[in-house]
PDBML (XML) file of the C-alpha atoms, coordinates in Angstrom:
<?xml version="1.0" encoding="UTF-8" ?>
<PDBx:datablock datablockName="MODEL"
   xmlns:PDBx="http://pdbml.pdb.org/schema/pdbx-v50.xsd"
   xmlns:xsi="http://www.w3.org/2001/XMLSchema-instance"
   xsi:schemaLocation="http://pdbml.pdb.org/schema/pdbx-v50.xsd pdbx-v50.xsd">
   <PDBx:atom_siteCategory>
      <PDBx:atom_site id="1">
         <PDBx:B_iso_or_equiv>0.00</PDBx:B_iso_or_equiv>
         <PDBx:Cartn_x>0.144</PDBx:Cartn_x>
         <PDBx:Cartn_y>-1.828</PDBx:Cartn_y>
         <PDBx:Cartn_z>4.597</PDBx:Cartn_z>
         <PDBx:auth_asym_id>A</PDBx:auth_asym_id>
         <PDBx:auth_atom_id>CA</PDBx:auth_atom_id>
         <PDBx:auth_comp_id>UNK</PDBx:auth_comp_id>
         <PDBx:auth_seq_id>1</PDBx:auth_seq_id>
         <PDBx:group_PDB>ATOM</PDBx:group_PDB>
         <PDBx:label_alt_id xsi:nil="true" />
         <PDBx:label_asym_id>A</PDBx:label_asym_id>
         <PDBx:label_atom_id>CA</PDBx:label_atom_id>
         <PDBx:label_comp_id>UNK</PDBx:label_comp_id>
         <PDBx:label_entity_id>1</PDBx:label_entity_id>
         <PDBx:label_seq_id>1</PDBx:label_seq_id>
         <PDBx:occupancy>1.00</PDBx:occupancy>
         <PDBx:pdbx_PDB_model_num>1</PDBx:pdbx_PDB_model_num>
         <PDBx:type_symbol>C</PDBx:type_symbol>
      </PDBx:atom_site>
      <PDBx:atom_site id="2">
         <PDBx:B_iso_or_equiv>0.00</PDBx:B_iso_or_equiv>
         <PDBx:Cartn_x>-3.389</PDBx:Cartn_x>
         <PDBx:Cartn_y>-2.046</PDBx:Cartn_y>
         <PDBx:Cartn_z>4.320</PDBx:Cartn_z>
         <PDBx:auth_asym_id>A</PDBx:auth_asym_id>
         <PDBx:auth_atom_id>CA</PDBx:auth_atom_id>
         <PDBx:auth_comp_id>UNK</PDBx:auth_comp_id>
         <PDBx:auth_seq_id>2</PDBx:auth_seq_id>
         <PDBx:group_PDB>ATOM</PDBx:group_PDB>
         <PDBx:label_alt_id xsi:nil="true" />
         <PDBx:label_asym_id>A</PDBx:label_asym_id>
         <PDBx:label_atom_id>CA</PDBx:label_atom_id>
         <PDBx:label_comp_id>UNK</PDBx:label_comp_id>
         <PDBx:label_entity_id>1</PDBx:label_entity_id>
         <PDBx:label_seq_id>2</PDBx:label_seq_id>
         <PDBx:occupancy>1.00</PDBx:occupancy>
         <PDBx:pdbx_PDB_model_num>1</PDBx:pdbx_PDB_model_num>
         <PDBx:type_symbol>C</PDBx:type_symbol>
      </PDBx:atom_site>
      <PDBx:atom_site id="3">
         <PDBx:B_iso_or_equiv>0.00</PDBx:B_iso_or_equiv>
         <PDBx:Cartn_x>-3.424</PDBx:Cartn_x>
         <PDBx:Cartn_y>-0.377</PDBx:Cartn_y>
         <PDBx:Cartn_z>0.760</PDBx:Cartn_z>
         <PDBx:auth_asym_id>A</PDBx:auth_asym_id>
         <PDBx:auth_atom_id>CA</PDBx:auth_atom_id>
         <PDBx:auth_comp_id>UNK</PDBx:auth_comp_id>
         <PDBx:auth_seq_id>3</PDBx:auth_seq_id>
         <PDBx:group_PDB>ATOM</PDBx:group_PDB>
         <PDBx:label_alt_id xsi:nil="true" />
         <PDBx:label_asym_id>A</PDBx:label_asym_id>
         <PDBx:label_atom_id>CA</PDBx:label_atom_id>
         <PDBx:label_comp_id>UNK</PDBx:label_comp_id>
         <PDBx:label_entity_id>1</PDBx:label_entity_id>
         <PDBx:label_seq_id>3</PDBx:label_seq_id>
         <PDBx:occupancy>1.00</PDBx:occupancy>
         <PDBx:pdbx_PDB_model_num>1</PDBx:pdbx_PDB_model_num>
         <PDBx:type_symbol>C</PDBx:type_symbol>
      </PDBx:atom_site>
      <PDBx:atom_site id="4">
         <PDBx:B_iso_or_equiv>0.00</PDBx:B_iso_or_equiv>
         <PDBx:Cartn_x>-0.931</PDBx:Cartn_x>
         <PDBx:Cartn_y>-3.168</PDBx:Cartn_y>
         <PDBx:Cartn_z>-0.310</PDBx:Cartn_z>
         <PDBx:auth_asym_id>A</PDBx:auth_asym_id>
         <PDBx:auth_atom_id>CA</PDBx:auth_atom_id>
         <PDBx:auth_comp_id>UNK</PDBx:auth_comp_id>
         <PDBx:auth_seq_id>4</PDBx:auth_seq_id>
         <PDBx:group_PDB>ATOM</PDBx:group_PDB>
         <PDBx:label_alt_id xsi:nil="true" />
         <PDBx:label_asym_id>A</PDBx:label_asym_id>
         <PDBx:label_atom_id>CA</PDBx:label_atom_id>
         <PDBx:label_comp_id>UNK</PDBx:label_comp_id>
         <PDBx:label_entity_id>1</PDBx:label_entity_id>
         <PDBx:label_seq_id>4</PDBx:label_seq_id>
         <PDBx:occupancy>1.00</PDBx:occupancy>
         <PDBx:pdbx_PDB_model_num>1</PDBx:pdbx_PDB_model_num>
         <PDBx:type_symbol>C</PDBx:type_symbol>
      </PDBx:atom_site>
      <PDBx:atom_site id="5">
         <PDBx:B_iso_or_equiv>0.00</PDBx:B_iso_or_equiv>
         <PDBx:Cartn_x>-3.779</PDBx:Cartn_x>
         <PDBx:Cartn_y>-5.760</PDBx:Cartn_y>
         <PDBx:Cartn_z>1.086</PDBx:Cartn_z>
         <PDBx:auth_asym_id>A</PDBx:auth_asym_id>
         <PDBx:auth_atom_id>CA</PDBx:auth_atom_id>
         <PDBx:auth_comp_id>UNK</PDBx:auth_comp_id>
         <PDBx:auth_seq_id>5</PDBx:auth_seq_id>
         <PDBx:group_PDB>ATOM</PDBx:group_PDB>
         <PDBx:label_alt_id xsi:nil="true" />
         <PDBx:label_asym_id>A</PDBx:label_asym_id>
         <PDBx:label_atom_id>CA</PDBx:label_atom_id>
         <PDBx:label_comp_id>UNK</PDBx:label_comp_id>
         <PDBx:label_entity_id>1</PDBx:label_entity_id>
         <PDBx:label_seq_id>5</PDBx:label_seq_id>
         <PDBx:occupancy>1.00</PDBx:occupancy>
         <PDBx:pdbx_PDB_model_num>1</PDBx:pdbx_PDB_model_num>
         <PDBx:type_symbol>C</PDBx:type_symbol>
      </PDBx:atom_site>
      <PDBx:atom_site id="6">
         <PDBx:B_iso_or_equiv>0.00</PDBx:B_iso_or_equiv>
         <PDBx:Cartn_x>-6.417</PDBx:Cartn_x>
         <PDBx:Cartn_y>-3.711</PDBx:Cartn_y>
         <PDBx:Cartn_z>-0.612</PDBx:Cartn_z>
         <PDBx:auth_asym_id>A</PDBx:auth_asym_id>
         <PDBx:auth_atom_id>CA</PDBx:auth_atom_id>
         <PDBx:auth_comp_id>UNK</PDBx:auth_comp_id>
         <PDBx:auth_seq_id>6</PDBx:auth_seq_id>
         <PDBx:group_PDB>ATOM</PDBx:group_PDB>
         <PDBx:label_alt_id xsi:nil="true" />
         <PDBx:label_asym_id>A</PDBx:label_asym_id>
         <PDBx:label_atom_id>CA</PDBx:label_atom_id>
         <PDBx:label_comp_id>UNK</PDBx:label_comp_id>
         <PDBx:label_entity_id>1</PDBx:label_entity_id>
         <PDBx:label_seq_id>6</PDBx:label_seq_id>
         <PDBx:occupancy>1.00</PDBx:occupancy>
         <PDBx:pdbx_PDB_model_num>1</PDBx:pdbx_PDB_model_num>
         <PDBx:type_symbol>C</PDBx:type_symbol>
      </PDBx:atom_site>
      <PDBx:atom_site id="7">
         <PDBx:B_iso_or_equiv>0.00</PDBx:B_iso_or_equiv>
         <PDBx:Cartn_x>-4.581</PDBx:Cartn_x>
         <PDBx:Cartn_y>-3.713</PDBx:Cartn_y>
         <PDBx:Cartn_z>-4.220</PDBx:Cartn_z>
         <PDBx:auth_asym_id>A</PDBx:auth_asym_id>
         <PDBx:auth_atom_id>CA</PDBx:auth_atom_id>
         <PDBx:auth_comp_id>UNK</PDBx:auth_comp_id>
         <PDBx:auth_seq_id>7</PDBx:auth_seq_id>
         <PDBx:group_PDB>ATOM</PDBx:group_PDB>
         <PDBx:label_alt_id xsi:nil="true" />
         <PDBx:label_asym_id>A</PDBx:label_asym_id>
         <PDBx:label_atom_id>CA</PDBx:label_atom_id>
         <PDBx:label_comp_id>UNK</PDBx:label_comp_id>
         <PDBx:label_entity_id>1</PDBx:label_entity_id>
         <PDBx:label_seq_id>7</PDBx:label_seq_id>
         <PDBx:occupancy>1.00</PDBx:occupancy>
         <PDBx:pdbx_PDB_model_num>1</PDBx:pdbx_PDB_model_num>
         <PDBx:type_symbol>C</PDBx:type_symbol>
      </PDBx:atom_site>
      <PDBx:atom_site id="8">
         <PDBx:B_iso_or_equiv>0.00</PDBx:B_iso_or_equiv>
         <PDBx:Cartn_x>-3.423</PDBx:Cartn_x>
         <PDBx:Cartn_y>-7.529</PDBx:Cartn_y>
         <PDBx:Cartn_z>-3.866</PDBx:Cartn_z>
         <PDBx:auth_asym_id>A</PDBx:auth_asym_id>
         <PDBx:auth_atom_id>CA</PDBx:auth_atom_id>
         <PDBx:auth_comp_id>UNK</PDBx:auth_comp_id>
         <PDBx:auth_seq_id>8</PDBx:auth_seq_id>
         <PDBx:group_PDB>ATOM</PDBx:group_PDB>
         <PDBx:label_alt_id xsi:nil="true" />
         <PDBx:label_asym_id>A</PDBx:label_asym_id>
         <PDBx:label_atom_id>CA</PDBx:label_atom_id>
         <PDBx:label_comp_id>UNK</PDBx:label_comp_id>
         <PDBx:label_entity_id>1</PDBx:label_entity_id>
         <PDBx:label_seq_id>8</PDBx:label_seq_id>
         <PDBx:occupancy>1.00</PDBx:occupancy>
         <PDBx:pdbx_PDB_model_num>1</PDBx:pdbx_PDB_model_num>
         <PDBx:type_symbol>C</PDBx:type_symbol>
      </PDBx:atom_site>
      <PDBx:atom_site id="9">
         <PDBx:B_iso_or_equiv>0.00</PDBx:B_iso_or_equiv>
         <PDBx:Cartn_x>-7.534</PDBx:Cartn_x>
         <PDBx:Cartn_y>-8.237</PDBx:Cartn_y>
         <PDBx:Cartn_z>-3.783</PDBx:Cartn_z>
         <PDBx:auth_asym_id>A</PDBx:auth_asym_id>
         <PDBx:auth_atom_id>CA</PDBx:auth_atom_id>
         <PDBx:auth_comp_id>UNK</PDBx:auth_comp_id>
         <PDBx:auth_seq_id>9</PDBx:auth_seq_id>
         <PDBx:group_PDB>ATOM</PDBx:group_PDB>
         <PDBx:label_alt_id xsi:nil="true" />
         <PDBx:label_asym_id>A</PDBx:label_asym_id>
         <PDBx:label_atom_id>CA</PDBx:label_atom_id>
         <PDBx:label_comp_id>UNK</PDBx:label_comp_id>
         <PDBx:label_entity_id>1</PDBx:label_entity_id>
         <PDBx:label_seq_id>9</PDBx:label_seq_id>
         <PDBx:occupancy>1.00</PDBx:occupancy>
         <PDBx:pdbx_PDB_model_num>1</PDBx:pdbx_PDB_model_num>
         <PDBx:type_symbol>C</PDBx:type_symbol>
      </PDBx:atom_site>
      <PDBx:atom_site id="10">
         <PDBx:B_iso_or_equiv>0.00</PDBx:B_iso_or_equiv>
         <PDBx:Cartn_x>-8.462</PDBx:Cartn_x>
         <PDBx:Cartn_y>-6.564</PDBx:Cartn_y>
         <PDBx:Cartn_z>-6.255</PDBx:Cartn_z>
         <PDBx:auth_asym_id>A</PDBx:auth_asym_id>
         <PDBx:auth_atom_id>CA</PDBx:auth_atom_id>
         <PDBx:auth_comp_id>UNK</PDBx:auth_comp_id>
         <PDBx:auth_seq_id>10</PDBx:auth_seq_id>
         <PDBx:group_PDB>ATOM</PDBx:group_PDB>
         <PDBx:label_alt_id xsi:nil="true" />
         <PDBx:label_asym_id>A</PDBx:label_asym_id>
         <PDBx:label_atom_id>CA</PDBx:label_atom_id>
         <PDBx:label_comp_id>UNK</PDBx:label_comp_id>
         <PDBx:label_entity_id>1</PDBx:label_entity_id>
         <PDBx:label_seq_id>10</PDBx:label_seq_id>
         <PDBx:occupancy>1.00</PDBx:occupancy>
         <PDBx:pdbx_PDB_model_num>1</PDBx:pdbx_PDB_model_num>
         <PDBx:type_symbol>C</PDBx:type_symbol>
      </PDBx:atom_site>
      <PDBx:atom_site id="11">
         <PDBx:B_iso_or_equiv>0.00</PDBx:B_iso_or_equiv>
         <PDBx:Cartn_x>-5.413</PDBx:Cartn_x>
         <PDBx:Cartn_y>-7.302</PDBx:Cartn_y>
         <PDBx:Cartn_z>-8.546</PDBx:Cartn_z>
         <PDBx:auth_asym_id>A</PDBx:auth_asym_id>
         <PDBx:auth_atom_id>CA</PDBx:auth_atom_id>
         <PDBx:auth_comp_id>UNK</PDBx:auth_comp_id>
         <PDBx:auth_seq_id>11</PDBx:auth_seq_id>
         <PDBx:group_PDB>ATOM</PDBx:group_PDB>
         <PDBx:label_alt_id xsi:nil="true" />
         <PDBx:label_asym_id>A</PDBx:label_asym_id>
         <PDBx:label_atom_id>CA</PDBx:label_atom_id>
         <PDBx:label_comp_id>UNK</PDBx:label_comp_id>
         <PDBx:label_entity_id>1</PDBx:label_entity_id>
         <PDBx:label_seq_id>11</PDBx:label_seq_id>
         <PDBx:occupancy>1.00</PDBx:occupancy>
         <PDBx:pdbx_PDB_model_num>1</PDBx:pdbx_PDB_model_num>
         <PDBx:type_symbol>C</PDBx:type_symbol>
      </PDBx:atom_site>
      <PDBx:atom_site id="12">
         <PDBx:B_iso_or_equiv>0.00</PDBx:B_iso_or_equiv>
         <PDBx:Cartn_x>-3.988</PDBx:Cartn_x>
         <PDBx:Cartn_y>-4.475</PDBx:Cartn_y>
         <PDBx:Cartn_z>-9.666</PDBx:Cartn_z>
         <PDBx:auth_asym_id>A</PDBx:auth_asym_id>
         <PDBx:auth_atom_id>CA</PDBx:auth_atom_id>
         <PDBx:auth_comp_id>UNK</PDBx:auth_comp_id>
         <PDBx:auth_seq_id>12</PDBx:auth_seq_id>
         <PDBx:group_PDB>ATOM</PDBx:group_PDB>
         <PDBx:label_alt_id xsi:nil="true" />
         <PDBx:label_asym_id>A</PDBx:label_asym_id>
         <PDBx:label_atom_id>CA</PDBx:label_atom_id>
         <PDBx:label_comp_id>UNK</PDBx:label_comp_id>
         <PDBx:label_entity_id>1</PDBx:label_entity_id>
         <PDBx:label_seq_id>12</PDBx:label_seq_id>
         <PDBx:occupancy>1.00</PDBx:occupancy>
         <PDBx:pdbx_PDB_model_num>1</PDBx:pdbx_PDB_model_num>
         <PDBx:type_symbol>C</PDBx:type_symbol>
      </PDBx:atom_site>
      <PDBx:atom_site id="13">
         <PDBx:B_iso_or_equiv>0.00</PDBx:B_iso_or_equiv>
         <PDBx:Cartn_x>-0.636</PDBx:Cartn_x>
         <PDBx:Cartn_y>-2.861</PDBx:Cartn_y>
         <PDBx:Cartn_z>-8.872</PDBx:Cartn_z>
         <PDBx:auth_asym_id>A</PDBx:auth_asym_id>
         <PDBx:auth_atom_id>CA</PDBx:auth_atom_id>
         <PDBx:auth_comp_id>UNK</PDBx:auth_comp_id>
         <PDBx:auth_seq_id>13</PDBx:auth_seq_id>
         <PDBx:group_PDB>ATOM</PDBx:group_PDB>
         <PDBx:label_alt_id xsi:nil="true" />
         <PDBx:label_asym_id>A</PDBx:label_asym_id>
         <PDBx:label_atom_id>CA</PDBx:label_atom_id>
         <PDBx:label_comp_id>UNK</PDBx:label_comp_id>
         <PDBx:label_entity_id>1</PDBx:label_entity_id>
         <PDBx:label_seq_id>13</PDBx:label_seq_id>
         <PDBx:occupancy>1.00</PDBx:occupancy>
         <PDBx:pdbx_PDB_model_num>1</PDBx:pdbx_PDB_model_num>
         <PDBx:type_symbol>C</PDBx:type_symbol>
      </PDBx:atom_site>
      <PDBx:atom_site id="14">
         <PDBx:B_iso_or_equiv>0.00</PDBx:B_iso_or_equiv>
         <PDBx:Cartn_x>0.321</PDBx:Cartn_x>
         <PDBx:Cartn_y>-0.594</PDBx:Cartn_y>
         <PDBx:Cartn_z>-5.653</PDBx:Cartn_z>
         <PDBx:auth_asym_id>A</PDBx:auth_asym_id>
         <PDBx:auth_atom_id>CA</PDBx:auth_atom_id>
         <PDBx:auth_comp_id>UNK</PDBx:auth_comp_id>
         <PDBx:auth_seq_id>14</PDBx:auth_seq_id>
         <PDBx:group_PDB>ATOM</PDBx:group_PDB>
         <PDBx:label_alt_id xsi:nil="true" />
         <PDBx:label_asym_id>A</PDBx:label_asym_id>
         <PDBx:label_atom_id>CA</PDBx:label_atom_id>
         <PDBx:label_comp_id>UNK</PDBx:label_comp_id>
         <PDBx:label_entity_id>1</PDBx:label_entity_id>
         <PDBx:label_seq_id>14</PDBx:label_seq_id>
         <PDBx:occupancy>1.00</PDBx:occupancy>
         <PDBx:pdbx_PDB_model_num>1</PDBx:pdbx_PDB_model_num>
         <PDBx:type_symbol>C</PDBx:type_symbol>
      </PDBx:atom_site>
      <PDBx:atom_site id="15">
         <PDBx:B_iso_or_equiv>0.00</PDBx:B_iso_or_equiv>
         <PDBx:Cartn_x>2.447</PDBx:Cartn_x>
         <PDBx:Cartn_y>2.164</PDBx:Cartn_y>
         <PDBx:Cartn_z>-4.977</PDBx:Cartn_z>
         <PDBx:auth_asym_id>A</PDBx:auth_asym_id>
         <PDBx:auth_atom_id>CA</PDBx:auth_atom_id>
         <PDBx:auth_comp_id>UNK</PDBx:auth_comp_id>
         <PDBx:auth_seq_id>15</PDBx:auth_seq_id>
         <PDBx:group_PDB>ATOM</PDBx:group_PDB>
         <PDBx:label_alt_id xsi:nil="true" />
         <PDBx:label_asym_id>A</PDBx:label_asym_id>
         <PDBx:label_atom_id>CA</PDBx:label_atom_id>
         <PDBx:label_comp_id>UNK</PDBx:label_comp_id>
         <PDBx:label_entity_id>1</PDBx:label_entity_id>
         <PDBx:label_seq_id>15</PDBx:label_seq_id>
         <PDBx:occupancy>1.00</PDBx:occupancy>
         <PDBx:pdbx_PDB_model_num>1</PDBx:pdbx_PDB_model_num>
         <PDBx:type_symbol>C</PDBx:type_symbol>
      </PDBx:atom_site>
      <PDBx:atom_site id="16">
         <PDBx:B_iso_or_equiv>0.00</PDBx:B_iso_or_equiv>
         <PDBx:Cartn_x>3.244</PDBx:Cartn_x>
         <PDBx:Cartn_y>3.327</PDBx:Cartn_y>
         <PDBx:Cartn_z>-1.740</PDBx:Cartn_z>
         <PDBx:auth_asym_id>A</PDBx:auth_asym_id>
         <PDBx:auth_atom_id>CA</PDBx:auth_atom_id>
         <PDBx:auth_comp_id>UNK</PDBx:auth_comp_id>
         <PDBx:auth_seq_id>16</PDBx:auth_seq_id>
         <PDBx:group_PDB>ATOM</PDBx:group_PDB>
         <PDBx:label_alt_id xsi:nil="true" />
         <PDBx:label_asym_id>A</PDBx:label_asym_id>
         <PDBx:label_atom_id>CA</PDBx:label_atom_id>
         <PDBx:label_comp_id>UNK</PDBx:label_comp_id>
         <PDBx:label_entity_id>1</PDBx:label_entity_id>
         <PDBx:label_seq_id>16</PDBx:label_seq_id>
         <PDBx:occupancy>1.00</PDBx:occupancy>
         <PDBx:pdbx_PDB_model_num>1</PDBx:pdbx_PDB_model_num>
         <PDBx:type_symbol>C</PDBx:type_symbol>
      </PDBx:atom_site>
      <PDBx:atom_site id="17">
         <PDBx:B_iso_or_equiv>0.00</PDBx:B_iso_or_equiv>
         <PDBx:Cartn_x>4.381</PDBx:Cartn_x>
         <PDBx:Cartn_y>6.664</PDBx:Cartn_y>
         <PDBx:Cartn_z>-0.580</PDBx:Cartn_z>
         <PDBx:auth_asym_id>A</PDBx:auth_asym_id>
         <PDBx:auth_atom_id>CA</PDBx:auth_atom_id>
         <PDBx:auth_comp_id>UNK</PDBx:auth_comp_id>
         <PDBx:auth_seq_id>17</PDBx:auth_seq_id>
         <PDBx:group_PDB>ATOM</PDBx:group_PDB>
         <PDBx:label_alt_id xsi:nil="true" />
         <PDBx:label_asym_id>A</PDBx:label_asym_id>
         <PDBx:label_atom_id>CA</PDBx:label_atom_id>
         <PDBx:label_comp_id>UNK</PDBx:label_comp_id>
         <PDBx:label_entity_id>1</PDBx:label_entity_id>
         <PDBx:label_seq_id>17</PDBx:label_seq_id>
         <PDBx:occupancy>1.00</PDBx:occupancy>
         <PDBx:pdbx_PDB_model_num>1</PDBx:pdbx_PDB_model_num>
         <PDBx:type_symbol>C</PDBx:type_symbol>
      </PDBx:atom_site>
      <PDBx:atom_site id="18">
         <PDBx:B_iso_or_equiv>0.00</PDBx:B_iso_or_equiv>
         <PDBx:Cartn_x>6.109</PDBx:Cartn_x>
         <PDBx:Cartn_y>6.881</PDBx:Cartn_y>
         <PDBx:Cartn_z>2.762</PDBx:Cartn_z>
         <PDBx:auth_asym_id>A</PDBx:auth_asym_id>
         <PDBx:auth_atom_id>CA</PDBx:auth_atom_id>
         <PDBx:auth_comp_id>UNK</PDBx:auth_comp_id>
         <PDBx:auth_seq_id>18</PDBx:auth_seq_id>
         <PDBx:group_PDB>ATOM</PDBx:group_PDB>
         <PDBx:label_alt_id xsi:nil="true" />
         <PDBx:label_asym_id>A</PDBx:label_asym_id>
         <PDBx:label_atom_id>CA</PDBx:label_atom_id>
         <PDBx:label_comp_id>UNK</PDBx:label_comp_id>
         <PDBx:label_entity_id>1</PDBx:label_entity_id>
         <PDBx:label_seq_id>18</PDBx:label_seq_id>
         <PDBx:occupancy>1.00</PDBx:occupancy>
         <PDBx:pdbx_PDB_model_num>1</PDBx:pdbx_PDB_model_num>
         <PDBx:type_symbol>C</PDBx:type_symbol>
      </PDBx:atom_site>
      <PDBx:atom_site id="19">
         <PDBx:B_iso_or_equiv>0.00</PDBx:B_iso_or_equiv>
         <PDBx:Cartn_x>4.632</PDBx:Cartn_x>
         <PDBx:Cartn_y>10.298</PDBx:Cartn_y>
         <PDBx:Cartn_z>3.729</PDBx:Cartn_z>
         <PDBx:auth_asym_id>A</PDBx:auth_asym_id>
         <PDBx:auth_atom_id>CA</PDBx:auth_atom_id>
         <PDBx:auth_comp_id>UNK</PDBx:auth_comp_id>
         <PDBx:auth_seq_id>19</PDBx:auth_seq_id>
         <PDBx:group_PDB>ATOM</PDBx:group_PDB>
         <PDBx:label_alt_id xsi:nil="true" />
         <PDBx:label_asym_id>A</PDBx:label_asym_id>
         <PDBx:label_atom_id>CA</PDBx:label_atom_id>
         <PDBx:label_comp_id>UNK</PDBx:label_comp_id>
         <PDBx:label_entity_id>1</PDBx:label_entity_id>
         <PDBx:label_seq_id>19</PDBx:label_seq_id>
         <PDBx:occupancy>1.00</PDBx:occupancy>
         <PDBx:pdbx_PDB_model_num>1</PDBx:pdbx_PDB_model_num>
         <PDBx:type_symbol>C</PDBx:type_symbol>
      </PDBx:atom_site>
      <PDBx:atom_site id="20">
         <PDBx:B_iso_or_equiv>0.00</PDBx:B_iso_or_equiv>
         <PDBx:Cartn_x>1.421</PDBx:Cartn_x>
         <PDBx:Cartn_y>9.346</PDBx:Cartn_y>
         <PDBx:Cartn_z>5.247</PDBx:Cartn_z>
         <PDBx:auth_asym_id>A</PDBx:auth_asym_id>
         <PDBx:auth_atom_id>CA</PDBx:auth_atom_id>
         <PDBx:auth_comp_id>UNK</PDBx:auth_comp_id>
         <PDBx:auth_seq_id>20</PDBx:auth_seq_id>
         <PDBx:group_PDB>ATOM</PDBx:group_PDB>
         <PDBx:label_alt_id xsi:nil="true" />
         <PDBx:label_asym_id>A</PDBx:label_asym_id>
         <PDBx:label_atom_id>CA</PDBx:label_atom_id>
         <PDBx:label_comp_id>UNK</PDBx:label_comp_id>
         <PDBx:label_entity_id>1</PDBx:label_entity_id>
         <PDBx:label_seq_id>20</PDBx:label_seq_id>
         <PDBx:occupancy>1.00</PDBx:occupancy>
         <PDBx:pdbx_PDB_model_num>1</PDBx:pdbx_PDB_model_num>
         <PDBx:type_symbol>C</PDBx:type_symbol>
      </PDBx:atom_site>
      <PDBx:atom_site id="21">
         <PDBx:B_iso_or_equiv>0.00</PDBx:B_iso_or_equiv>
         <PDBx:Cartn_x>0.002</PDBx:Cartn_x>
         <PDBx:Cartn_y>6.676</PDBx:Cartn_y>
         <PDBx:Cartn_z>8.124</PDBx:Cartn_z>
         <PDBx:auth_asym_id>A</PDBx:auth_asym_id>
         <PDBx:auth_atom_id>CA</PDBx:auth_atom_id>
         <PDBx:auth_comp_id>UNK</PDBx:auth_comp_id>
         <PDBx:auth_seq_id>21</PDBx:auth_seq_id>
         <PDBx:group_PDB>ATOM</PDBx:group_PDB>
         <PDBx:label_alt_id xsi:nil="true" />
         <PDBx:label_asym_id>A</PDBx:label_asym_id>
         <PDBx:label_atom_id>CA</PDBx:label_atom_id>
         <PDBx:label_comp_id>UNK</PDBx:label_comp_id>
         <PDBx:label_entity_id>1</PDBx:label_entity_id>
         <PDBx:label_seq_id>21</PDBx:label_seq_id>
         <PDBx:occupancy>1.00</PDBx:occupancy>
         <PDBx:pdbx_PDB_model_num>1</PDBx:pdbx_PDB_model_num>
         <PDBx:type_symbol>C</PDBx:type_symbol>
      </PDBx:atom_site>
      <PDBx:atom_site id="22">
         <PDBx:B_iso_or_equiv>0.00</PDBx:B_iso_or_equiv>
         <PDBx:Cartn_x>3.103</PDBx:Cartn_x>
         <PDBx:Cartn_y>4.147</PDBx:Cartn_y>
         <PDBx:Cartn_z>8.288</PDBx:Cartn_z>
         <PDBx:auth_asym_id>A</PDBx:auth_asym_id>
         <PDBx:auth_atom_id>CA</PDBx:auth_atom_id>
         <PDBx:auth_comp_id>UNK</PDBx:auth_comp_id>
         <PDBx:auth_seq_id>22</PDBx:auth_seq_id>
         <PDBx:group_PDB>ATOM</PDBx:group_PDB>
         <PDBx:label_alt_id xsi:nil="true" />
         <PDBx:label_asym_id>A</PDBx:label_asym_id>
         <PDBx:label_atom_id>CA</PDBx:label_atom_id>
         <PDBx:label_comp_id>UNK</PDBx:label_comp_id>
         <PDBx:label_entity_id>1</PDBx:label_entity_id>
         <PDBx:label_seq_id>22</PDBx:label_seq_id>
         <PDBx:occupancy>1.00</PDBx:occupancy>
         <PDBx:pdbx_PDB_model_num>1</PDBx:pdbx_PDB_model_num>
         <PDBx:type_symbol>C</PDBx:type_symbol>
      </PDBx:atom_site>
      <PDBx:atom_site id="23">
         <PDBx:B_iso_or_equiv>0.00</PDBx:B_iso_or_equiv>
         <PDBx:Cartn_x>6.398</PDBx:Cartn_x>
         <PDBx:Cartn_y>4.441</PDBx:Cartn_y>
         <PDBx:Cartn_z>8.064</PDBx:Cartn_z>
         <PDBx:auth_asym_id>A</PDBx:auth_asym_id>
         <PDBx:auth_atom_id>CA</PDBx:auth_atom_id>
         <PDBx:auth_comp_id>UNK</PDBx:auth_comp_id>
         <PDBx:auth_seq_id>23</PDBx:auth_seq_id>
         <PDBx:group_PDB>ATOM</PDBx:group_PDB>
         <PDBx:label_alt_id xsi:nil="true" />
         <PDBx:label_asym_id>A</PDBx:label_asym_id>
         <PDBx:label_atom_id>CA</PDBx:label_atom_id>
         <PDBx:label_comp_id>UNK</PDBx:label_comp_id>
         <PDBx:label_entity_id>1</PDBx:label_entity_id>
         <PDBx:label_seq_id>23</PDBx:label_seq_id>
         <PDBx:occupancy>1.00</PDBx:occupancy>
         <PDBx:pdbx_PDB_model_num>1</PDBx:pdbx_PDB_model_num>
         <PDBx:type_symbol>C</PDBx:type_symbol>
      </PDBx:atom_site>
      <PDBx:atom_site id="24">
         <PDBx:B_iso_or_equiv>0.00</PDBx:B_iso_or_equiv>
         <PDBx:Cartn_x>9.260</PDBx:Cartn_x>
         <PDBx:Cartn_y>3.737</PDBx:Cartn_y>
         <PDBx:Cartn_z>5.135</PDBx:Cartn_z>
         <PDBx:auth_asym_id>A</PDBx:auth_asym_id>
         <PDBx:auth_atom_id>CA</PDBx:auth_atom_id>
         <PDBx:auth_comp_id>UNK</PDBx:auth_comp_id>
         <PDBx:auth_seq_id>24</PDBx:auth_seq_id>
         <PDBx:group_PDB>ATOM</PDBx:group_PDB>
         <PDBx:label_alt_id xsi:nil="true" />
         <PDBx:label_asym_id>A</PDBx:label_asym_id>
         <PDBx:label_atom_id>CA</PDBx:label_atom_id>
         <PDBx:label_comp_id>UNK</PDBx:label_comp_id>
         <PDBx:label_entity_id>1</PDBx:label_entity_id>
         <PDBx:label_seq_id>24</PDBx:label_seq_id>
         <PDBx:occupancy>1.00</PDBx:occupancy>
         <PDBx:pdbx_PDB_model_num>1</PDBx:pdbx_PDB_model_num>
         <PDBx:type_symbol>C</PDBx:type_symbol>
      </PDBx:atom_site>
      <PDBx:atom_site id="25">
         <PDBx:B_iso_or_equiv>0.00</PDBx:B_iso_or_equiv>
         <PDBx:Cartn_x>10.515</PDBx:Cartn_x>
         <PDBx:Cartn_y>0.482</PDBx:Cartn_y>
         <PDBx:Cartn_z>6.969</PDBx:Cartn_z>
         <PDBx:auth_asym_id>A</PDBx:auth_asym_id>
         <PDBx:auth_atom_id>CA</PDBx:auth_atom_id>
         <PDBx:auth_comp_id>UNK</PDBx:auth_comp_id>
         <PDBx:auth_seq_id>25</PDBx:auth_seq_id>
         <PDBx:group_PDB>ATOM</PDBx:group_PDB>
         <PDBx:label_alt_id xsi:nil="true" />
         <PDBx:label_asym_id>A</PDBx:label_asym_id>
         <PDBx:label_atom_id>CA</PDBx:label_atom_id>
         <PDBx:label_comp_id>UNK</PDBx:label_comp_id>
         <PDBx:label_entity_id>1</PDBx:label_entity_id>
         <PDBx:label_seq_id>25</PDBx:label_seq_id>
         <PDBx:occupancy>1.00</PDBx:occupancy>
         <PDBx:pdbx_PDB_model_num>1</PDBx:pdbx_PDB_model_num>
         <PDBx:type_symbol>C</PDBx:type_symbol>
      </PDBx:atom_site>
   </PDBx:atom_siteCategory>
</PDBx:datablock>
């Protein structure tokens, strides 16, 4: 969630991939 924070800062776009720290949901 944090990278989706990060990238709404600095305006640009985000992808997320559900492999890593947090979960899908």
């Amino acid at each position: 969630l944090h990278d989706c924070k990060v990238a709404q800062a600095m305006g640009v776009q985000c992808l997320l991939v559900a492999h890593g720290h947090h979960s899908p949901e």
